[in-house]
PDB file of N, CA and C in Angstrom:
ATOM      1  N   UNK A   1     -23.084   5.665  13.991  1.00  0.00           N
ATOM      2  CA  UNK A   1     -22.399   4.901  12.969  1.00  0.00           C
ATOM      3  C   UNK A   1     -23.305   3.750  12.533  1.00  0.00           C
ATOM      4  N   UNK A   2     -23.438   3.724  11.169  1.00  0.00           N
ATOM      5  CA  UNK A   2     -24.492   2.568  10.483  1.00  0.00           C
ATOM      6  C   UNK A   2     -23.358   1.379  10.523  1.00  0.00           C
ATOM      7  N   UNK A   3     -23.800   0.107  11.222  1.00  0.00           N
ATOM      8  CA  UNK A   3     -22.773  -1.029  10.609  1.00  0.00           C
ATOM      9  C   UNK A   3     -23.392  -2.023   9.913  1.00  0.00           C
ATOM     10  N   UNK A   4     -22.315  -2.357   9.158  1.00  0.00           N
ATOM     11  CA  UNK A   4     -23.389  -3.641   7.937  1.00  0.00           C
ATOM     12  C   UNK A   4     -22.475  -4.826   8.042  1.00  0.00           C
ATOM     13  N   UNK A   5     -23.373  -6.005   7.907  1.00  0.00           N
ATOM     14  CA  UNK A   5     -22.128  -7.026   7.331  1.00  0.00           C
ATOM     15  C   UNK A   5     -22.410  -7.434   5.821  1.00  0.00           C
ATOM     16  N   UNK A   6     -21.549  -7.483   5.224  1.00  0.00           N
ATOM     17  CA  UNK A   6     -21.374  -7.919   4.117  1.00  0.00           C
ATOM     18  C   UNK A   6     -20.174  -9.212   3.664  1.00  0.00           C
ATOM     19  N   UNK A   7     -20.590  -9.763   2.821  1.00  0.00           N
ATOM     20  CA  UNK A   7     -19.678 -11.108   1.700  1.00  0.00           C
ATOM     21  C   UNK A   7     -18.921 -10.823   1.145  1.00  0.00           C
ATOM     22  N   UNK A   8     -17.704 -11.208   0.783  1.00  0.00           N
ATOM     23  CA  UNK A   8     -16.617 -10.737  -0.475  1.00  0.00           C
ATOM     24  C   UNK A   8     -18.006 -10.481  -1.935  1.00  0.00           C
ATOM     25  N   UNK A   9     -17.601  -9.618  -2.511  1.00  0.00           N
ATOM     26  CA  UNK A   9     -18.247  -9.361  -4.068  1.00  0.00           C
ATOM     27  C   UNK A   9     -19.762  -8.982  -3.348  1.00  0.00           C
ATOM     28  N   UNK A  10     -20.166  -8.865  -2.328  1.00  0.00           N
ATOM     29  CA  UNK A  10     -21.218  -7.512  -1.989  1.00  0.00           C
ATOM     30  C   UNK A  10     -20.614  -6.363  -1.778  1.00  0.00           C
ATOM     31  N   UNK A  11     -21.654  -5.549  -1.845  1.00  0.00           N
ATOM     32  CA  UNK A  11     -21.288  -3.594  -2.127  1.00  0.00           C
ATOM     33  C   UNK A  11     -22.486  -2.814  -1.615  1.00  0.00           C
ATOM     34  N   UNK A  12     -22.076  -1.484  -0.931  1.00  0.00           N
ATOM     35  CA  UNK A  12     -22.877  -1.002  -0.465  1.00  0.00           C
ATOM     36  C   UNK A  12     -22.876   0.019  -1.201  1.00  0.00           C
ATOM     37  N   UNK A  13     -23.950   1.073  -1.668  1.00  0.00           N
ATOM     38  CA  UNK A  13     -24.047   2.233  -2.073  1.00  0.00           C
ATOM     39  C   UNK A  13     -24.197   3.411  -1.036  1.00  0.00           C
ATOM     40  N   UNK A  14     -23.086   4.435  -1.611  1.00  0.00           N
ATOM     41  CA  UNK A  14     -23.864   5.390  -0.670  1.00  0.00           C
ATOM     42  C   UNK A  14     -23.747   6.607  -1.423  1.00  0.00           C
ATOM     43  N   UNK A  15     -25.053   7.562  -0.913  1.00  0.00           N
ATOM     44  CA  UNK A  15     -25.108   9.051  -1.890  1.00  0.00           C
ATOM     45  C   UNK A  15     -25.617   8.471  -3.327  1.00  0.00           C
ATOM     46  N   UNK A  16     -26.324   6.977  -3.660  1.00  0.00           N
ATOM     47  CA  UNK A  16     -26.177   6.846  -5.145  1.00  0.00           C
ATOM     48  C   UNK A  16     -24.919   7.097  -5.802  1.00  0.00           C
ATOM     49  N   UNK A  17     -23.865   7.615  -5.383  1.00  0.00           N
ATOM     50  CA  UNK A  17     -22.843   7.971  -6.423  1.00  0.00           C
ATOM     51  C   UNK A  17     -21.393   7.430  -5.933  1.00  0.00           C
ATOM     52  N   UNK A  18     -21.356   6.769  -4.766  1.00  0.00           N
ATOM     53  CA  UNK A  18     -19.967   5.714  -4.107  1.00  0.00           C
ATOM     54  C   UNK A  18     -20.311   4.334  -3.987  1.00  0.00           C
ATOM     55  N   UNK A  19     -19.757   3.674  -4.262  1.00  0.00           N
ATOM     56  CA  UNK A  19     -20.062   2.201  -4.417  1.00  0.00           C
ATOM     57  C   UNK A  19     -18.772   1.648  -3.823  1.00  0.00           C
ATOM     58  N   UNK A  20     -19.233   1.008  -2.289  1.00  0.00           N
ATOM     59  CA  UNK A  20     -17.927   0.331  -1.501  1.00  0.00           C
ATOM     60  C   UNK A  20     -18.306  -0.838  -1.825  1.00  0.00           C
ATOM     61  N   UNK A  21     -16.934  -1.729  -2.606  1.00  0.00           N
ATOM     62  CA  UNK A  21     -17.370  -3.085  -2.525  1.00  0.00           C
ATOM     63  C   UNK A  21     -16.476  -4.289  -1.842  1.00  0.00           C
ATOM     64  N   UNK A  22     -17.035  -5.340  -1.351  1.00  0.00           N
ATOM     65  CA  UNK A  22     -16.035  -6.063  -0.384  1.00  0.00           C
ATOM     66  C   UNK A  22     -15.285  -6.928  -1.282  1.00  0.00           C
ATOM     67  N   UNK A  23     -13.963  -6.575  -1.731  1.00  0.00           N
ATOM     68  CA  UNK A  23     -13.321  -7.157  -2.780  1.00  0.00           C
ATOM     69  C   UNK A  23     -13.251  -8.952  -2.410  1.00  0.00           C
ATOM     70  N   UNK A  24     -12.222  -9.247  -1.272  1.00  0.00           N
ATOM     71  CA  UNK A  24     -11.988 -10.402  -0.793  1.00  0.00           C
ATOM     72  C   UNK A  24     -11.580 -10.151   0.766  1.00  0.00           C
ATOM     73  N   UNK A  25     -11.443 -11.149   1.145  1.00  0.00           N
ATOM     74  CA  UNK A  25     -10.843 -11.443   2.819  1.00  0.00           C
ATOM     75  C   UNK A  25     -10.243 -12.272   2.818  1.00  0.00           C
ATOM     76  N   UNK A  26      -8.872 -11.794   3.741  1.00  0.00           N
ATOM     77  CA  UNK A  26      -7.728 -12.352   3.464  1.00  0.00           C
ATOM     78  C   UNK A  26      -7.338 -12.632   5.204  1.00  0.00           C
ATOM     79  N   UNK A  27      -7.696 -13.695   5.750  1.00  0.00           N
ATOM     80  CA  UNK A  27      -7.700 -13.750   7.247  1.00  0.00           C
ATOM     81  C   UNK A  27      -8.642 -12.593   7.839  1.00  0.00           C
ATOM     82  N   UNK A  28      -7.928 -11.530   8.509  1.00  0.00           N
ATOM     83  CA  UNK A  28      -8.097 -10.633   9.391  1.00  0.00           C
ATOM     84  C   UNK A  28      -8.302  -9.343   7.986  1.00  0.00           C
ATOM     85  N   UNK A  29      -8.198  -9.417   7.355  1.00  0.00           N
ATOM     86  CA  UNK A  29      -7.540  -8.286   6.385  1.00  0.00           C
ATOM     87  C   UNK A  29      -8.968  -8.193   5.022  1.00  0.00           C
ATOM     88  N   UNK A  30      -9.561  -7.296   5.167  1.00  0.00           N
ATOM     89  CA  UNK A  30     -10.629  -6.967   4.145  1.00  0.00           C
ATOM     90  C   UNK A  30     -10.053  -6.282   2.986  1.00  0.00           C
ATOM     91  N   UNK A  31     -10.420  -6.327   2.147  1.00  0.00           N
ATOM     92  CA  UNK A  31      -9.345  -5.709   0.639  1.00  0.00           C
ATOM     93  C   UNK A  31     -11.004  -5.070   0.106  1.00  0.00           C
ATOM     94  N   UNK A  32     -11.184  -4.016  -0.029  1.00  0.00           N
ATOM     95  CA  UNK A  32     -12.241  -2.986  -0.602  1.00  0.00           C
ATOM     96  C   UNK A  32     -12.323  -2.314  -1.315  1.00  0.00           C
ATOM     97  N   UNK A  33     -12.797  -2.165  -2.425  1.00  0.00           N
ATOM     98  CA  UNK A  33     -13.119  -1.569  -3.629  1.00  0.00           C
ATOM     99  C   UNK A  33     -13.880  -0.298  -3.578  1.00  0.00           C
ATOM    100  N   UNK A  34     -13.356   1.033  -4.179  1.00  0.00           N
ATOM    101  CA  UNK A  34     -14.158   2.604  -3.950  1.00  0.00           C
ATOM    102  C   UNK A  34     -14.240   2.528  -5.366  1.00  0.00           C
ATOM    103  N   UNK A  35     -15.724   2.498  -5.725  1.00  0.00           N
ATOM    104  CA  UNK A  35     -15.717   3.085  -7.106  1.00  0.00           C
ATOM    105  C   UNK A  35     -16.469   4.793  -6.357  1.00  0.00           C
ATOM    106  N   UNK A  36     -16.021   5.871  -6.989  1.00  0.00           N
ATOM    107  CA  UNK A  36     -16.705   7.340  -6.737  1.00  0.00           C
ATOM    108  C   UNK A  36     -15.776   8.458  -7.867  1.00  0.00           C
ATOM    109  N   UNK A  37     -16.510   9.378  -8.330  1.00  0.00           N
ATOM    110  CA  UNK A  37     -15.901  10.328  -9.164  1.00  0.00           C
ATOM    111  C   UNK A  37     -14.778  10.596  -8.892  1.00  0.00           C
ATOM    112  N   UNK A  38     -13.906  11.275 -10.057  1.00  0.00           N
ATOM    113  CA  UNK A  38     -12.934  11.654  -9.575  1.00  0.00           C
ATOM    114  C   UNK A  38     -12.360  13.083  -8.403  1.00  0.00           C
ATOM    115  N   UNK A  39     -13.347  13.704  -8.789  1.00  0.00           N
ATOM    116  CA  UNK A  39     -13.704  15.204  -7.870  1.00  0.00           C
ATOM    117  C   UNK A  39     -13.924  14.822  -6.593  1.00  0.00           C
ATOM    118  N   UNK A  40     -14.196  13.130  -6.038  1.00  0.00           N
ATOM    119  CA  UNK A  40     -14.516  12.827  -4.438  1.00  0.00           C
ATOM    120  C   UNK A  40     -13.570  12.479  -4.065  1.00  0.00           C
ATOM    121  N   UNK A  41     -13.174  12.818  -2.966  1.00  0.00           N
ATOM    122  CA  UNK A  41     -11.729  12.510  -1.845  1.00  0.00           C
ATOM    123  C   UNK A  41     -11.648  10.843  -1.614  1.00  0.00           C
ATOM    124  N   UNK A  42     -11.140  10.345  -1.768  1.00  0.00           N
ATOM    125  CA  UNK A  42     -11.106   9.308  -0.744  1.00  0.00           C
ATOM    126  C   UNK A  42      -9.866   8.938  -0.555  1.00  0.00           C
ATOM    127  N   UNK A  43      -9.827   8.280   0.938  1.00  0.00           N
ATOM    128  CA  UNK A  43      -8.268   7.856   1.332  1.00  0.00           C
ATOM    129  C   UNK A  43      -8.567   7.317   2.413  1.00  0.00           C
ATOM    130  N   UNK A  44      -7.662   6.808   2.645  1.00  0.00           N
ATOM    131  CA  UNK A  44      -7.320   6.108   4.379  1.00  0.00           C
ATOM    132  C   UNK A  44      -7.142   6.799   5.322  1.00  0.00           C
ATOM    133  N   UNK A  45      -8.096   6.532   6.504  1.00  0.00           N
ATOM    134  CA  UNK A  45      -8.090   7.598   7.583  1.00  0.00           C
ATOM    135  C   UNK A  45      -6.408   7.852   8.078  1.00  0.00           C
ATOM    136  N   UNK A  46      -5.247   7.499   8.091  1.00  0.00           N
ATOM    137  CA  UNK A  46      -4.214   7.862   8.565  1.00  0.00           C
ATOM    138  C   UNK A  46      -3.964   8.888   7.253  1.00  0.00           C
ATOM    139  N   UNK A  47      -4.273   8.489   6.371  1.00  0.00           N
ATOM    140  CA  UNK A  47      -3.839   9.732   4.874  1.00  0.00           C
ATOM    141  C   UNK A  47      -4.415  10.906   5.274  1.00  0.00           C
ATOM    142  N   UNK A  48      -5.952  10.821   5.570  1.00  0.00           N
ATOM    143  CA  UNK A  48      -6.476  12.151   6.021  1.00  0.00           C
ATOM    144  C   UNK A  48      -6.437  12.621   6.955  1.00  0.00           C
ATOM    145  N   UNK A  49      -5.801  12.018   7.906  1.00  0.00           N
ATOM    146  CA  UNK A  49      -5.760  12.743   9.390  1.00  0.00           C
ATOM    147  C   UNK A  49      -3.821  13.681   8.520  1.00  0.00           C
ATOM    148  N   UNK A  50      -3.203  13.047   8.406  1.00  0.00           N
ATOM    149  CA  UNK A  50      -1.715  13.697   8.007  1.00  0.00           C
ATOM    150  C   UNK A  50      -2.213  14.708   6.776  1.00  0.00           C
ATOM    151  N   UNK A  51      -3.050  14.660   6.115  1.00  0.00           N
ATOM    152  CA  UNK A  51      -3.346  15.832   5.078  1.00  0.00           C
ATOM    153  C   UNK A  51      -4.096  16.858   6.069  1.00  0.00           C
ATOM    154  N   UNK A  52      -5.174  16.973   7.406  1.00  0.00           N
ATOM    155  CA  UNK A  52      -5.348  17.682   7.831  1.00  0.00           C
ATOM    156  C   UNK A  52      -4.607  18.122   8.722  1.00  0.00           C
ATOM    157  N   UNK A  53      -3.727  17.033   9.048  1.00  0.00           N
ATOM    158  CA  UNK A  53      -2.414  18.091  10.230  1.00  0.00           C
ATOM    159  C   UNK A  53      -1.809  18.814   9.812  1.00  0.00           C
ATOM    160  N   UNK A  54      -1.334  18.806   7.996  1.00  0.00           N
ATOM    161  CA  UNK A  54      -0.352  19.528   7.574  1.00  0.00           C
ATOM    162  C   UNK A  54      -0.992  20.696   6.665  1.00  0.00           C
ATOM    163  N   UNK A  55      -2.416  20.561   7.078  1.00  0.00           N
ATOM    164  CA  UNK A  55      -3.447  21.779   6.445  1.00  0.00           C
ATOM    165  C   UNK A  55      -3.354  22.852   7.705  1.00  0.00           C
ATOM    166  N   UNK A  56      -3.182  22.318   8.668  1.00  0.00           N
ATOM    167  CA  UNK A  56      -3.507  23.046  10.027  1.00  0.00           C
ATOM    168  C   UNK A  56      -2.284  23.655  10.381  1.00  0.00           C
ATOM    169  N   UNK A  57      -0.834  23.172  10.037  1.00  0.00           N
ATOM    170  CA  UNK A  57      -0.212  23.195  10.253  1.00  0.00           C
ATOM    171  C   UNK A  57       0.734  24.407   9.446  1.00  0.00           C
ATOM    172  N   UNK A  58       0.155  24.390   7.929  1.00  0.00           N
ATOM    173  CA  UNK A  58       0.019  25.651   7.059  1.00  0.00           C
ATOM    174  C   UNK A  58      -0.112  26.808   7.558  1.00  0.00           C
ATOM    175  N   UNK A  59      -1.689  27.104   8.133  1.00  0.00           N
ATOM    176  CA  UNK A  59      -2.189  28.009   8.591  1.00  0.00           C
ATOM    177  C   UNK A  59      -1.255  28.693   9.734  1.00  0.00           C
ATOM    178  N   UNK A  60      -0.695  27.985  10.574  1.00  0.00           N
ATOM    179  CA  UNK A  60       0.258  28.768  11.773  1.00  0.00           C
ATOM    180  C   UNK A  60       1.436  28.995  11.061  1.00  0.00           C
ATOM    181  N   UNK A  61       1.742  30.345  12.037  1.00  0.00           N
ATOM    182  CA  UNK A  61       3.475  30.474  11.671  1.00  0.00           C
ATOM    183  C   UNK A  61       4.507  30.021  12.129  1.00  0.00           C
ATOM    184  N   UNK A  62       4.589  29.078  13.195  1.00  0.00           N
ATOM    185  CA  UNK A  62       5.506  27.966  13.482  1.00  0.00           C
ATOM    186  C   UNK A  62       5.760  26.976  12.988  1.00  0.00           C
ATOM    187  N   UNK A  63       5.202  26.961  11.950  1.00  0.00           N
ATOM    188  CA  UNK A  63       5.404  25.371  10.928  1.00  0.00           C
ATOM    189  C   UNK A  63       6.571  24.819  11.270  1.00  0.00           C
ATOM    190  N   UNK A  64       7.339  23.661  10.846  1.00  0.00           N
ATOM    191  CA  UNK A  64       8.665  23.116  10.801  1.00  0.00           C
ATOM    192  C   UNK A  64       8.811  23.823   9.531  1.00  0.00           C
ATOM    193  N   UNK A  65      10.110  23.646   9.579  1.00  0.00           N
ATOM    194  CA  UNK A  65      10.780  23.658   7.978  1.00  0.00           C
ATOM    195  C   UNK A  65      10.819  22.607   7.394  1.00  0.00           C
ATOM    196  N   UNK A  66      10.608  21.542   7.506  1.00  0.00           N
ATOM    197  CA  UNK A  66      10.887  20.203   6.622  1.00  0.00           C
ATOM    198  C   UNK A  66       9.418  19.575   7.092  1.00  0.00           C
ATOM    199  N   UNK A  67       8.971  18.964   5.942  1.00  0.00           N
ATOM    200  CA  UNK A  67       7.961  18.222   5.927  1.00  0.00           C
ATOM    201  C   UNK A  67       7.772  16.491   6.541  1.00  0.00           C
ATOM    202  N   UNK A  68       6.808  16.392   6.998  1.00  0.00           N
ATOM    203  CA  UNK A  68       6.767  15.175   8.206  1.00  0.00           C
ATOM    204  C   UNK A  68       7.313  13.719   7.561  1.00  0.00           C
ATOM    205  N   UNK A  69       6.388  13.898   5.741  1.00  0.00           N
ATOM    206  CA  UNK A  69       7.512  12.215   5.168  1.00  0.00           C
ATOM    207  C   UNK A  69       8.625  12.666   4.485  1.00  0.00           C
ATOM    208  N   UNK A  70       9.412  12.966   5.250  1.00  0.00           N
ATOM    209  CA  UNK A  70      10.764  13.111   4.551  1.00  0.00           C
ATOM    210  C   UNK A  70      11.537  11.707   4.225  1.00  0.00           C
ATOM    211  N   UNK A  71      11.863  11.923   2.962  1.00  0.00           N
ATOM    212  CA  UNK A  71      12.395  10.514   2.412  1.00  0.00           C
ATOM    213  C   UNK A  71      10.863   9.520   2.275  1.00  0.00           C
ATOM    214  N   UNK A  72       9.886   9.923   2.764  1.00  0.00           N
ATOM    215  CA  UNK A  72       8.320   8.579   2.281  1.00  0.00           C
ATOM    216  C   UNK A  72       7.770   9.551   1.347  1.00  0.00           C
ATOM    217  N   UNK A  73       6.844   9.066   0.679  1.00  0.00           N
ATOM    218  CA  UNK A  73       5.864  10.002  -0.487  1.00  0.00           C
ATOM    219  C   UNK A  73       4.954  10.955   0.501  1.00  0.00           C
ATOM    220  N   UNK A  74       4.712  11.875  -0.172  1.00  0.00           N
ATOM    221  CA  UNK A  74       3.836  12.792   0.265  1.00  0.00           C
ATOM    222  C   UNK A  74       2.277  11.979   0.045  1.00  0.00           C
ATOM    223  N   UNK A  75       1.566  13.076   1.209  1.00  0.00           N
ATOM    224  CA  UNK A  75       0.158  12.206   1.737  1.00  0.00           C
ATOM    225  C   UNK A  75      -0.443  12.608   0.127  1.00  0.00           C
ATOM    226  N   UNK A  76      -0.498  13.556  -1.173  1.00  0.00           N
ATOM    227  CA  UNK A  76      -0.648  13.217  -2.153  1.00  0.00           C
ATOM    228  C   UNK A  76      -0.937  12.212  -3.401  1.00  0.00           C
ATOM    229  N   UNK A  77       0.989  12.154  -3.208  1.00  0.00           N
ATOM    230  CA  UNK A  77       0.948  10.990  -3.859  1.00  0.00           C
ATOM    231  C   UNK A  77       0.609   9.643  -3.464  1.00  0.00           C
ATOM    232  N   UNK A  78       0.565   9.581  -1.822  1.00  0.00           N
ATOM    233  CA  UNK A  78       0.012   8.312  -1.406  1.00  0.00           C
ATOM    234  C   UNK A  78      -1.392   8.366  -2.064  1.00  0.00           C
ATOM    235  N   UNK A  79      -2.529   9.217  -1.908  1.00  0.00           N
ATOM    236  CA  UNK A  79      -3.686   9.545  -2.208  1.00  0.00           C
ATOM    237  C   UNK A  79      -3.898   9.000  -3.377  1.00  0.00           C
ATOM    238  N   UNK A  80      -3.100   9.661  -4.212  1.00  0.00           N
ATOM    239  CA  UNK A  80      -3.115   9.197  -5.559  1.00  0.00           C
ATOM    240  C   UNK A  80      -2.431   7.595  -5.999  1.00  0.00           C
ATOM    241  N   UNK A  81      -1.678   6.952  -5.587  1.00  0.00           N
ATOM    242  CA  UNK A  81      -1.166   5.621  -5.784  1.00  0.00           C
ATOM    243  C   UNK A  81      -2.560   4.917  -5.280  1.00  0.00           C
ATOM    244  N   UNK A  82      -3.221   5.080  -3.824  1.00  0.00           N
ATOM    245  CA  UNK A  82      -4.890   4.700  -3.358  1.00  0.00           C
ATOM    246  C   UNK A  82      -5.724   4.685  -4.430  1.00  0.00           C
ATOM    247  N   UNK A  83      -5.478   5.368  -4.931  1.00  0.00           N
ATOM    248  CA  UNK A  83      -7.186   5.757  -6.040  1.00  0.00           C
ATOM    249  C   UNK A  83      -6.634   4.495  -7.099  1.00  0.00           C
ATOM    250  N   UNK A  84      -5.453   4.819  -7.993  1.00  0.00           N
ATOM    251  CA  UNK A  84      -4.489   3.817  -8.916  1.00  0.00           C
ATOM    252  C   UNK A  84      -5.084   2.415  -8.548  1.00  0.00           C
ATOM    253  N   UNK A  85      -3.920   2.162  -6.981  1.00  0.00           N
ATOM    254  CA  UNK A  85      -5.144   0.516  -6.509  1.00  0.00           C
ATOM    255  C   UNK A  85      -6.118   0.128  -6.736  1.00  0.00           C
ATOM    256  N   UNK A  86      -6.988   0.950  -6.307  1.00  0.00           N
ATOM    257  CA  UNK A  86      -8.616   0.992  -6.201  1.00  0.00           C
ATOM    258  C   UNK A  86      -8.822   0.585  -7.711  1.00  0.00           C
ATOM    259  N   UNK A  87      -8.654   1.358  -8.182  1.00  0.00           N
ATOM    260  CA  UNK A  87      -9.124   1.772  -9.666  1.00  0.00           C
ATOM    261  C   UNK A  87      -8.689   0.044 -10.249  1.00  0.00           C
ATOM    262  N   UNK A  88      -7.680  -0.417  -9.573  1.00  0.00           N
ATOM    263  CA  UNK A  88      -7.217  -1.922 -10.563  1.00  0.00           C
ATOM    264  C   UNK A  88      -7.706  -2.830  -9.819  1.00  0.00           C
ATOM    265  N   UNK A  89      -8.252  -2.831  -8.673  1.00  0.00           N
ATOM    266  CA  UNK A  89      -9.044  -3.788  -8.472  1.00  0.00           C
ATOM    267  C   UNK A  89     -10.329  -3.820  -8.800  1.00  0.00           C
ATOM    268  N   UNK A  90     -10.556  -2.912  -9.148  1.00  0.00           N
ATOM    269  CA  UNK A  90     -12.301  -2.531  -9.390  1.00  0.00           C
ATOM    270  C   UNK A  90     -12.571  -3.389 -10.961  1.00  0.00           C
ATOM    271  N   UNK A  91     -11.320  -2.694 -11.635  1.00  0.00           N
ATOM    272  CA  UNK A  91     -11.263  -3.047 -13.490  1.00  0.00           C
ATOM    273  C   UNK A  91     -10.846  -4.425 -13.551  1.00  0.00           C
TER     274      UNK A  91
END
C-alpha cells in the first residue's frame, strides 16, 4: 500500500485518468473529491464489499428471497447518489 500525506485542495493522480482530491477536514473526518470517467466504478468500500456479496450471492441457489436493504436504497442507487456528491463537490 502507497501512503501519502496530503493538504485540503491537494490531489493525487492516479492511472493519469482519476484525480483524488482532499476536499476539506473536518476534525477526524476527510471529505474527498473523485474526479474519473463515467465507465470507472467508484464507491465506498462498504458499497463494494455489499455489491460483491450480493454478486456472489446471485451465483448460488440458496439466495434469500428478499434483498439485504430492505426498506434502505439499493447498493446502486447508493453508488449512484456517491458519484451525484462527488460530482457537486468537485463543480
Amino acid at each position: 500500500m502507497l501512503i501519502l500525506s496530503r493538504k485540503a485542495g491537494e490531489s493525487i493522480v492516479i492511472d493519469g485518468r482519476i484525480v483524488v482530491k482532499i476536499m476539506r477536514l473536518e476534525g477526524e473526518l476527510v471529505k474527498v473529491g473523485i474526479e474519473a470517467a463515467r465507465e470507472v466504478p467508484v464507491h465506498r468500500q462498504e458499497v463494494y464489499d455489499e455489491i460483491q456479496r450480493n454478486n456472489r450471492e446471485a451465483l448460488t441457489e440458496n439466495r434469500p428471497q428478499l434483498p439485504h436493504f430492505l426498506g434502505k436504497p439499493s447498493a446502486p442507487a447508493l453508488a449512484k447518489r456517491e458519484r451525484e456528491s462527488i460530482s457537486e463537490l468537485v463543480n
